[in-house]
N, C-alpha and C. Protein backbone atom coordinates (compact mmCIF):
# COMPACT_ATOMS: atom_id res chain seq x y z
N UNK A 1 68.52 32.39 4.22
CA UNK A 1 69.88 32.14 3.84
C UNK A 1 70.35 33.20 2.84
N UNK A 2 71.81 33.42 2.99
CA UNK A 2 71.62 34.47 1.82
C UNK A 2 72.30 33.92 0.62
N UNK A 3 72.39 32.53 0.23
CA UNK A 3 72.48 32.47 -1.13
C UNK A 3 72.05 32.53 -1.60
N UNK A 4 70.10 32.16 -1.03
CA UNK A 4 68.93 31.76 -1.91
C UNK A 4 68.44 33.17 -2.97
N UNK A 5 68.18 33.03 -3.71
CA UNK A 5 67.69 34.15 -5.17
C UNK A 5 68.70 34.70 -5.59
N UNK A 6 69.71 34.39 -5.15
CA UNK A 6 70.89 34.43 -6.61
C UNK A 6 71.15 34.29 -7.67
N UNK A 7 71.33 34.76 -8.64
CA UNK A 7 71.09 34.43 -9.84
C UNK A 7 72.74 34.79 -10.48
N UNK A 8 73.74 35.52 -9.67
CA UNK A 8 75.27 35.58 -9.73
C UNK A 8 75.74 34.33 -10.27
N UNK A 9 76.74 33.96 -10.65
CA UNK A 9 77.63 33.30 -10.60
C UNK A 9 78.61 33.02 -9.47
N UNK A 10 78.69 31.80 -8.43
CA UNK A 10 78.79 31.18 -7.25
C UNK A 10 80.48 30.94 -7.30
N UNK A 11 81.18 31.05 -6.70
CA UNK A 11 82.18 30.37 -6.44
C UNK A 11 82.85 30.65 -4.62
N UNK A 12 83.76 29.68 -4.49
CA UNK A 12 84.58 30.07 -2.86
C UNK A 12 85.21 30.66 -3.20
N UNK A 13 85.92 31.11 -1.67
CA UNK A 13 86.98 31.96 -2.09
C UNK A 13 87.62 31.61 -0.40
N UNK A 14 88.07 30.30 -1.01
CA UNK A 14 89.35 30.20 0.64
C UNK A 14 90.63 30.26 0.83
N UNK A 15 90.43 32.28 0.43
CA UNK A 15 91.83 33.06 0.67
C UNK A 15 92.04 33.74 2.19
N UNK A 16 92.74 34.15 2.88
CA UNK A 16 93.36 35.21 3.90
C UNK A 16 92.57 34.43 5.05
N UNK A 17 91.63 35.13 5.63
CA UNK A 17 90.98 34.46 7.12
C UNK A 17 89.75 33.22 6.63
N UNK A 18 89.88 33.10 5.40
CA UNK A 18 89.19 31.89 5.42
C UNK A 18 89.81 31.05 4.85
N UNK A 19 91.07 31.18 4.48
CA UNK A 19 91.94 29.64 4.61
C UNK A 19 92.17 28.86 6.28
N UNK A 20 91.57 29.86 7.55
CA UNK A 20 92.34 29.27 8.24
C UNK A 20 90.53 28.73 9.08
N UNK A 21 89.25 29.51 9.08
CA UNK A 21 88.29 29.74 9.12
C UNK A 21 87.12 29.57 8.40
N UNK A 22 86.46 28.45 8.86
CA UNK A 22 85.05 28.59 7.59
C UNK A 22 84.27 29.80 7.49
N UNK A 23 83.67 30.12 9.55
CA UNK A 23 83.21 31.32 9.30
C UNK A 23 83.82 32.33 10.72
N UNK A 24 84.42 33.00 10.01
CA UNK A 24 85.36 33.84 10.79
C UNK A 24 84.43 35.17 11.38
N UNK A 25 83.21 35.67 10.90
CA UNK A 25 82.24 36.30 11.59
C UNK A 25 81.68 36.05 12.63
N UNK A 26 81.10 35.23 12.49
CA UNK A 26 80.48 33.75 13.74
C UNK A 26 81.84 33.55 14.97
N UNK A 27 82.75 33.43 14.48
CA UNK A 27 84.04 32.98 15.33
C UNK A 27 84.59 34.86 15.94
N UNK A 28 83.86 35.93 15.72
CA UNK A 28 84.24 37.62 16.27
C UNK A 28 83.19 37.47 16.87
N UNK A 29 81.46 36.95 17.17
CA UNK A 29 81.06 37.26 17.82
C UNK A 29 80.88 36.21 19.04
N UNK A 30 81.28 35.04 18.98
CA UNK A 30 81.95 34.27 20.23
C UNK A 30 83.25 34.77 21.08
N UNK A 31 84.16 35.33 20.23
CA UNK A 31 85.18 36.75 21.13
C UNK A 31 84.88 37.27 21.49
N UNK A 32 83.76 38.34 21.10
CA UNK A 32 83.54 39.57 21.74
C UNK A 32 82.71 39.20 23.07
N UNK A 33 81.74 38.52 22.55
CA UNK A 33 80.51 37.97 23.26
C UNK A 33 81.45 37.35 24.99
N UNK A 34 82.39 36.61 24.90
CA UNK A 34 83.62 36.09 25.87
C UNK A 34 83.95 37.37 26.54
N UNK A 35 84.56 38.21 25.90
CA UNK A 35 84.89 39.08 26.21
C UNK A 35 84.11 40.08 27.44
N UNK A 36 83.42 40.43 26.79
CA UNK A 36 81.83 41.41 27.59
C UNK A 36 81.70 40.52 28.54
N UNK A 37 81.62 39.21 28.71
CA UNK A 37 81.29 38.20 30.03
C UNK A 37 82.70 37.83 30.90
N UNK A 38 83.76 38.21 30.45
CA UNK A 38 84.79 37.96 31.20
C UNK A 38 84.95 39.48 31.82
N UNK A 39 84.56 40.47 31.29
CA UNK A 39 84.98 42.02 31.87
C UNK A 39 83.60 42.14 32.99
N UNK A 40 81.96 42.28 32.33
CA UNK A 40 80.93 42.23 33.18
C UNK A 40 80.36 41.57 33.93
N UNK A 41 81.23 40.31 34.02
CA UNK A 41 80.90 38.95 34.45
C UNK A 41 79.01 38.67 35.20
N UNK A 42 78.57 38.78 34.04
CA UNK A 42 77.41 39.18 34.25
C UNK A 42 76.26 37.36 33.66
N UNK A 43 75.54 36.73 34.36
CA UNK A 43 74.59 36.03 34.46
C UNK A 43 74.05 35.77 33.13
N UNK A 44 73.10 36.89 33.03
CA UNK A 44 72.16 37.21 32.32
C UNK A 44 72.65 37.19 30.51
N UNK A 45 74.18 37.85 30.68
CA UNK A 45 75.06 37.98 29.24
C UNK A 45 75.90 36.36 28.75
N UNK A 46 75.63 35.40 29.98
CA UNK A 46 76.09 34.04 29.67
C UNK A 46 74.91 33.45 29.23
N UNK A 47 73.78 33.60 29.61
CA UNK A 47 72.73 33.04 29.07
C UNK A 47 72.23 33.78 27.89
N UNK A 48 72.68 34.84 27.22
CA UNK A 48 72.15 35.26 25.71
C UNK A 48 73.18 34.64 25.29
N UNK A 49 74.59 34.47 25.67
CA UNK A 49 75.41 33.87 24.77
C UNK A 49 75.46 32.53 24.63
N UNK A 50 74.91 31.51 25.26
CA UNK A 50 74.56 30.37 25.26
C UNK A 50 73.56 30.34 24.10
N UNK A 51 72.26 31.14 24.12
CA UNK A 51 71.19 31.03 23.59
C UNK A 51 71.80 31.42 21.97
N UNK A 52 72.72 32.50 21.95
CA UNK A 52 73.01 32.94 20.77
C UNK A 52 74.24 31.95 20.00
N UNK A 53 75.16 31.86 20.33
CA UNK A 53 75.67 30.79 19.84
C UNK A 53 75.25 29.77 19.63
N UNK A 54 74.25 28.85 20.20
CA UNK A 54 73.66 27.87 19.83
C UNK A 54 73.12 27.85 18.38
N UNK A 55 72.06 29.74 18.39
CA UNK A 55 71.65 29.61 16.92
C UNK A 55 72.91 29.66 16.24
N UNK A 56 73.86 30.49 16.25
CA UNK A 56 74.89 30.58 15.20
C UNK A 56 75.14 29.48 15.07
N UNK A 57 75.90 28.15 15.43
CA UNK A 57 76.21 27.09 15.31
C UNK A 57 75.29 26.52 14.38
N UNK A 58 74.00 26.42 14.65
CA UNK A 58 72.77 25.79 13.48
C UNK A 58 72.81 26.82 12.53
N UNK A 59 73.04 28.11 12.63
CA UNK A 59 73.58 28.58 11.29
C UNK A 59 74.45 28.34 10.25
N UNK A 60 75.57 28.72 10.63
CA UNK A 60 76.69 27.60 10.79
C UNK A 60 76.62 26.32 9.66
N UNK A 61 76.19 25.38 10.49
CA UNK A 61 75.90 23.89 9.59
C UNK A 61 74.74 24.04 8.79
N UNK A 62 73.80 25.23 8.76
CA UNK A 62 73.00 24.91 7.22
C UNK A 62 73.79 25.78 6.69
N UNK A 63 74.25 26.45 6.59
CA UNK A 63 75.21 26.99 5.58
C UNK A 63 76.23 26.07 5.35
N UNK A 64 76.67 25.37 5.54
CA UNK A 64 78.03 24.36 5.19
C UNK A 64 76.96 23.28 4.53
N UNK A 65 75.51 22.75 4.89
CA UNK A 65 75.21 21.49 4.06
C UNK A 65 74.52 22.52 2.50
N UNK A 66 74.10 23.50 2.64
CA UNK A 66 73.59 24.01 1.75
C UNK A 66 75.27 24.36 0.39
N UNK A 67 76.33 24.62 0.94
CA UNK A 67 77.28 24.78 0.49
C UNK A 67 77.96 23.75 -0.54
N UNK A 68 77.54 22.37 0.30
CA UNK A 68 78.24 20.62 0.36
C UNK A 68 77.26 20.51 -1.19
N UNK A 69 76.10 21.18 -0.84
CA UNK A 69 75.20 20.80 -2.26
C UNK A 69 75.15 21.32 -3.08
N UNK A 70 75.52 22.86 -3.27
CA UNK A 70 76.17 23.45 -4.44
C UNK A 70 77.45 23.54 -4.97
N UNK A 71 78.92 23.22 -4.20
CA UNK A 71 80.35 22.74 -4.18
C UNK A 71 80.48 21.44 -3.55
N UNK A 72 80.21 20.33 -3.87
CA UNK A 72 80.22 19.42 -3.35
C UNK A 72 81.85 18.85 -3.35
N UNK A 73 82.91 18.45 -4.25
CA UNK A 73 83.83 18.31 -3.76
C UNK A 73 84.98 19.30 -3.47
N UNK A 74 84.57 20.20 -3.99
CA UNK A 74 85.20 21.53 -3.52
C UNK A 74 85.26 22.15 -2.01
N UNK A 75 83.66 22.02 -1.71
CA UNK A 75 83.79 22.23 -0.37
C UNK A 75 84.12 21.67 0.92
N UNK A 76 83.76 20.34 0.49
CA UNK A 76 84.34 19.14 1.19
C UNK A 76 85.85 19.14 1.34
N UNK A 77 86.59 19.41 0.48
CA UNK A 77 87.79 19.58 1.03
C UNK A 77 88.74 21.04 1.36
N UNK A 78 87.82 21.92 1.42
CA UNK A 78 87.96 23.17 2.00
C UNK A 78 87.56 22.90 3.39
N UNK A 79 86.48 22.14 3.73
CA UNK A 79 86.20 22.09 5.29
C UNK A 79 87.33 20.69 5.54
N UNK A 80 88.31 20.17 5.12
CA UNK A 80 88.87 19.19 5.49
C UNK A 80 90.47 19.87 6.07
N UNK A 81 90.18 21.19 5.50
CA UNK A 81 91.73 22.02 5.51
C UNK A 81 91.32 23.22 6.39
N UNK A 82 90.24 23.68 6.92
CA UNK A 82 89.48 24.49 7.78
C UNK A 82 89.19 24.08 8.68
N UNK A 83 89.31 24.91 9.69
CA UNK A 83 88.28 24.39 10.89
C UNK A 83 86.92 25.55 11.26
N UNK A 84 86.09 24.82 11.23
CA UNK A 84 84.74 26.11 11.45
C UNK A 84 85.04 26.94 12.27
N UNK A 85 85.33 27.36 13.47
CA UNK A 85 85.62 28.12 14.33
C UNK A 85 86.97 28.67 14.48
N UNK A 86 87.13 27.23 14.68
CA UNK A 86 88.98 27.40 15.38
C UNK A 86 89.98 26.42 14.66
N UNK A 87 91.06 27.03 14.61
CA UNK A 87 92.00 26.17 14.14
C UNK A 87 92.14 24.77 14.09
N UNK A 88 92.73 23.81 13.49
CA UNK A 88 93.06 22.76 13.93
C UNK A 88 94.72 22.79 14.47
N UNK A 89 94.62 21.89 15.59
CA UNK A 89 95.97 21.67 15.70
C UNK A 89 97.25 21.43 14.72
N UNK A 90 96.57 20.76 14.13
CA UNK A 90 97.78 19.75 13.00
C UNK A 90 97.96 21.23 12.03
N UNK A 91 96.65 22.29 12.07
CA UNK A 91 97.32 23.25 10.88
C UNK A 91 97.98 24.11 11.71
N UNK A 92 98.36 24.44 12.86
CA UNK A 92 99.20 25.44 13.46
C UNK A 92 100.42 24.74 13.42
N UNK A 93 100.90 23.25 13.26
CA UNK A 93 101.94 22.97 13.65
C UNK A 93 102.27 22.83 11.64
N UNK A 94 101.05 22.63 11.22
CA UNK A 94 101.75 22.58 9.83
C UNK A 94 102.58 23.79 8.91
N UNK A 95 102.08 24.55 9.16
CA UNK A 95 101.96 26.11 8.39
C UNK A 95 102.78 27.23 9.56
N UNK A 96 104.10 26.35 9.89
CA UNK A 96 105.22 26.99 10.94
C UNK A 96 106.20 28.04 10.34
């Protein structure tokens, strides 16, 4: 993980693509990854991306419980106004 041996001073920061995004890295390589399989429409590139997103996703959620336990109500309601991947509906229609 890369918070672990930190010895910094910790805080969020859910400004610009991560007001709308928990993890907006994770959410470029499910695009691209789409992408390359919609142009090469290739077998073999649906099954690394199956395999690979899966880990990201369990990435993903230990980073958000490891998060919940160092910002506990902070983060909790940053992921209540976020959506991990993708938008929520209610915030595209909110933020018009």
């Amino acid at each position: 993980y890369p918070i672990h041996g930190t010895t910094q001073k910790r805080k969020l920061v859910p400004t610009r693509i991560y007001s709308k995004f928990r993890h907006p890295i994770y959410l470029s390589f499910y695009l691209i990854c789409f992408g390359f399989l919609f142009v090469l429409q290739d077998w073999l590139l649906l099954g690394l991306l199956i395999i690979g997103g899966i880990g990201l996703y369990i990435q993903a959620l230990n980073e958000e419980k490891e998060l919940l336990e160092i910002f506990p109500q902070k983060y909790l309601n940053y992921m209540k106004s976020t959506g991990r991947f993708f938008l929520y509906p209610e915030i595209i229609f909110l933020h018009k």
